[in-house]
N, C-alpha and C. Protein backbone atom coordinates (compact mmCIF):
# COMPACT_ATOMS: atom_id res chain seq x y z
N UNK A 1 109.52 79.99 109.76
CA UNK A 1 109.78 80.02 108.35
C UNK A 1 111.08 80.80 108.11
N UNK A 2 112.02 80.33 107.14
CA UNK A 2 113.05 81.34 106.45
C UNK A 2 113.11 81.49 104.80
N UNK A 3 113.35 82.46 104.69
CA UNK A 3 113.61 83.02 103.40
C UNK A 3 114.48 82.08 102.48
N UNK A 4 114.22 81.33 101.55
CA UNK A 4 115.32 80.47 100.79
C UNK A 4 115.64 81.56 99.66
N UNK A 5 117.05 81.95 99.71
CA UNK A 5 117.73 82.83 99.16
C UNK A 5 117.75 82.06 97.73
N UNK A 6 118.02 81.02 98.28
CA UNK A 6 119.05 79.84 96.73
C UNK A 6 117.61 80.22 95.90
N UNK A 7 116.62 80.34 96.05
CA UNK A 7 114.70 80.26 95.21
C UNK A 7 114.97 81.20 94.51
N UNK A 8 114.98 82.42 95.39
CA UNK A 8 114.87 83.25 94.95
C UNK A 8 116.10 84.13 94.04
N UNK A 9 117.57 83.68 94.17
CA UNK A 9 118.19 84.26 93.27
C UNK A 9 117.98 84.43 91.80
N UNK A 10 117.78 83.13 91.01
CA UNK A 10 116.84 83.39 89.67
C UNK A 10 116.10 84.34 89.21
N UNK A 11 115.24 84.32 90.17
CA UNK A 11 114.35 85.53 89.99
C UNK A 11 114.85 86.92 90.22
N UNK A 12 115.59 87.32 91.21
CA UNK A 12 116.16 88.69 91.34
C UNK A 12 117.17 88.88 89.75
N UNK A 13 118.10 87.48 89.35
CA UNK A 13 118.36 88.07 88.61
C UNK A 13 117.45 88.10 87.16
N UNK A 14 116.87 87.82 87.19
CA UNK A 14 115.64 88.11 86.09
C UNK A 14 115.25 90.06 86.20
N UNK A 15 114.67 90.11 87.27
CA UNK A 15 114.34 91.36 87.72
C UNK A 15 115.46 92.35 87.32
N UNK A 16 116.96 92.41 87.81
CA UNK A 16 117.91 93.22 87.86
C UNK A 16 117.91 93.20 86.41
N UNK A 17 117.98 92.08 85.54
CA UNK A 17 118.18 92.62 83.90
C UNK A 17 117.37 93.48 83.62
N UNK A 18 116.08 94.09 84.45
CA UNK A 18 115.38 95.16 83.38
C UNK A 18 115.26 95.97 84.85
N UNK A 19 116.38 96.40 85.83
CA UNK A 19 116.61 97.21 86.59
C UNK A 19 116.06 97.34 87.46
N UNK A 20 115.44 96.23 87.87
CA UNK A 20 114.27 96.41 89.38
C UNK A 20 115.17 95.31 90.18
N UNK A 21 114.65 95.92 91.42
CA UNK A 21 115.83 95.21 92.73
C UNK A 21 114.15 94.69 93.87
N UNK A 22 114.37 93.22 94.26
CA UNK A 22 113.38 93.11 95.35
C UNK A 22 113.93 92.65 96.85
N UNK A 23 113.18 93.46 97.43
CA UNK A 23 113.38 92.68 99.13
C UNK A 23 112.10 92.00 99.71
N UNK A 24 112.86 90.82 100.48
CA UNK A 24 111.83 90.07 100.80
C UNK A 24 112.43 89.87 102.34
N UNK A 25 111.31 90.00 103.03
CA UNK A 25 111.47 89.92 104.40
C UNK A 25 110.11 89.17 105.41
N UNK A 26 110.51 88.10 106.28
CA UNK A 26 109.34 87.83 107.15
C UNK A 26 108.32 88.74 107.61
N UNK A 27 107.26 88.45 107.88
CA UNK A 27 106.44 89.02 108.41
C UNK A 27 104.75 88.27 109.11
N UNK A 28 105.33 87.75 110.06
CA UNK A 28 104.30 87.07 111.17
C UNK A 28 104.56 85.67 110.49
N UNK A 29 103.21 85.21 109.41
CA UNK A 29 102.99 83.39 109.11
C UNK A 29 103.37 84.03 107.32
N UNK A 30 103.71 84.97 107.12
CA UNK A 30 103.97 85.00 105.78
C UNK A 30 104.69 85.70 105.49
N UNK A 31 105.38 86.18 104.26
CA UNK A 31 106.65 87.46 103.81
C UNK A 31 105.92 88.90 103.37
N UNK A 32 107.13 90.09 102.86
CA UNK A 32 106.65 91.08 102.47
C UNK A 32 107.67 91.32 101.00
N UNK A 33 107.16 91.77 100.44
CA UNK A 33 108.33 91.43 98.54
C UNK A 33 107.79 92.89 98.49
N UNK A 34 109.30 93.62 97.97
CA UNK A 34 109.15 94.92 98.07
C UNK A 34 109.89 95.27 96.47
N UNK A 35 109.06 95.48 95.29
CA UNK A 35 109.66 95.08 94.12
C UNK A 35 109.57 96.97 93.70
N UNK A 36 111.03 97.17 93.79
CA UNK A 36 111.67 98.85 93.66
C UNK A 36 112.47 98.35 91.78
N UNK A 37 112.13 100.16 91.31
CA UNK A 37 112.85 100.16 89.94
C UNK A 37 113.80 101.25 89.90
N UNK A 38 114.43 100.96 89.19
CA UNK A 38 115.94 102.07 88.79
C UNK A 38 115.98 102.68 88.12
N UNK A 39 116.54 103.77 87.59
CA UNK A 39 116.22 104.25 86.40
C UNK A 39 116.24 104.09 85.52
N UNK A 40 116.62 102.62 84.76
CA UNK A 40 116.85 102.15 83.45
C UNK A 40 115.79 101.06 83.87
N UNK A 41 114.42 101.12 84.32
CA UNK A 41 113.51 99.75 84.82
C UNK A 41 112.68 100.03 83.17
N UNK A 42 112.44 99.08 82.99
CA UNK A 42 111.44 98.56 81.46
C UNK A 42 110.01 98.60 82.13
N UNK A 43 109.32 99.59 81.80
CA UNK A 43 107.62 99.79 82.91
C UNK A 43 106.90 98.19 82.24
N UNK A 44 107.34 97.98 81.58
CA UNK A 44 106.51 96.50 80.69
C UNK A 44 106.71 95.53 81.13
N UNK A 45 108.04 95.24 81.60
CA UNK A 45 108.64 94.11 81.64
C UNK A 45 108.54 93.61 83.39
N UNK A 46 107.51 94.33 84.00
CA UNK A 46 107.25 93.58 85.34
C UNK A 46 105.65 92.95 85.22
N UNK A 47 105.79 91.54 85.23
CA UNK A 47 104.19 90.89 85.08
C UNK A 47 103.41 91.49 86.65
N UNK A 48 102.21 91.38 85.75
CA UNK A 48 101.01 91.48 87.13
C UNK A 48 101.75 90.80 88.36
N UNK A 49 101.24 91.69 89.02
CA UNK A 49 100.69 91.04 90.30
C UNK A 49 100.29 89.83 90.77
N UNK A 50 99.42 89.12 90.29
CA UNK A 50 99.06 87.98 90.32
C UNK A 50 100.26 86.75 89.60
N UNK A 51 100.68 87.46 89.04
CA UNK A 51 101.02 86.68 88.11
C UNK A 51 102.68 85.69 89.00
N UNK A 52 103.05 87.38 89.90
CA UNK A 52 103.93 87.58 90.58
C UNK A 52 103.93 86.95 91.30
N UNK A 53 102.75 86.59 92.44
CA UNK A 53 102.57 86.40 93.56
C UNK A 53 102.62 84.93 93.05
N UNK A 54 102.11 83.64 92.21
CA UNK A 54 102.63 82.43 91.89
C UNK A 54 103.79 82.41 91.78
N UNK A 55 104.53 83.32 90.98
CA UNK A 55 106.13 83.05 90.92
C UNK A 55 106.84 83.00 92.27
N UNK A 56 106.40 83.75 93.22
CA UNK A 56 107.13 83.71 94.45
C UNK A 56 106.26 82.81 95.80
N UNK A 57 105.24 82.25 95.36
CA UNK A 57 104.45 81.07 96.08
C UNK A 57 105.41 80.09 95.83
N UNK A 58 105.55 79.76 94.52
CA UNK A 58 106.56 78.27 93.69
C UNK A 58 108.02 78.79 94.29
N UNK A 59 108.61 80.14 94.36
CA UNK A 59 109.98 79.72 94.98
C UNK A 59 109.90 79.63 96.93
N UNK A 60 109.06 80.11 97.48
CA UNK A 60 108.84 80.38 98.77
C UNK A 60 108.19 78.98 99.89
N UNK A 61 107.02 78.85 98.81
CA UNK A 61 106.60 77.39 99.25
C UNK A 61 105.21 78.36 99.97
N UNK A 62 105.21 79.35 100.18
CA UNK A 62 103.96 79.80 101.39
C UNK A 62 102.82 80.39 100.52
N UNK A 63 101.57 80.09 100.86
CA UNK A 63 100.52 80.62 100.41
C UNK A 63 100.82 81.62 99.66
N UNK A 64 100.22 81.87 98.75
CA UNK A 64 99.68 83.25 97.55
C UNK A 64 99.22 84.59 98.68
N UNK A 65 98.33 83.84 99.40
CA UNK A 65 97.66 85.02 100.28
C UNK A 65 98.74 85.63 101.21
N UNK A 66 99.40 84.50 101.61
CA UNK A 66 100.58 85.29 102.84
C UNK A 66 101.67 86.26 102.10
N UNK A 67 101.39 86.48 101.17
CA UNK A 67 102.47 87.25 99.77
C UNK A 67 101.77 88.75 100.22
N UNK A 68 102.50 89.67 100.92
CA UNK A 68 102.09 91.26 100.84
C UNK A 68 103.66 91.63 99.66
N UNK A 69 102.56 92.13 98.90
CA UNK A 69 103.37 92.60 97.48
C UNK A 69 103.21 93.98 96.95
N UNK A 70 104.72 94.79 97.12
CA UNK A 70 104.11 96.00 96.95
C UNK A 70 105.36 96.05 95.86
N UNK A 71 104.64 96.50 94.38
CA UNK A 71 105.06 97.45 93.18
C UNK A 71 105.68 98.63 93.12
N UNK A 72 106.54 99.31 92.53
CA UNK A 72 107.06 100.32 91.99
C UNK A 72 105.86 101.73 92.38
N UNK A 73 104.79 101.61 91.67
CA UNK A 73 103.94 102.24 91.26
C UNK A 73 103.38 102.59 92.46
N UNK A 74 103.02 101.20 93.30
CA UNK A 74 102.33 101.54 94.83
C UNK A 74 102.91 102.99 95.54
N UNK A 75 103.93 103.10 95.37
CA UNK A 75 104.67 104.09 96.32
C UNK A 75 104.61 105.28 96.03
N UNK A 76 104.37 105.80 94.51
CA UNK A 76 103.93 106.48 94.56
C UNK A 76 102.37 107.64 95.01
């Protein structure tokens, strides 16, 4: 599997307008989406989780389940 950049640009720049930056990287039969905020990030303006994990199924093409998705918030 590879990462289709061209999918996913849309969406990063969606994200960067309310100051969150994501990395997405392989990992075994599925990816890892690492969705970090800045200091001007809008706490509202990032949908669920779930909601997330379709948006990046539809640009990725790979299962919902193969989606390890970690939030802002997680890290703390």
């Amino acid at each position: 599997m590879s990462i289709d950049e061209n999918a996913l640009s849309g969406l990063r720049s969606t994200l960067e307008a309310d100051d969150y930056r994501m990395a997405v990287a392989e990992a075994g039969d599925g990816v890892e989406v690492t969705i970090t905020a800045g200091p001007q990030a809008c706490e509202d303006c990032l949908v669920p989780k779930p909601i997330m994990r379709n948006i990046l199924h539809a640009a990725l093409g790979v299962p919902e389940e193969s989606i390890v998705l970690t939030y802002p918030a997680d890290a703390s």
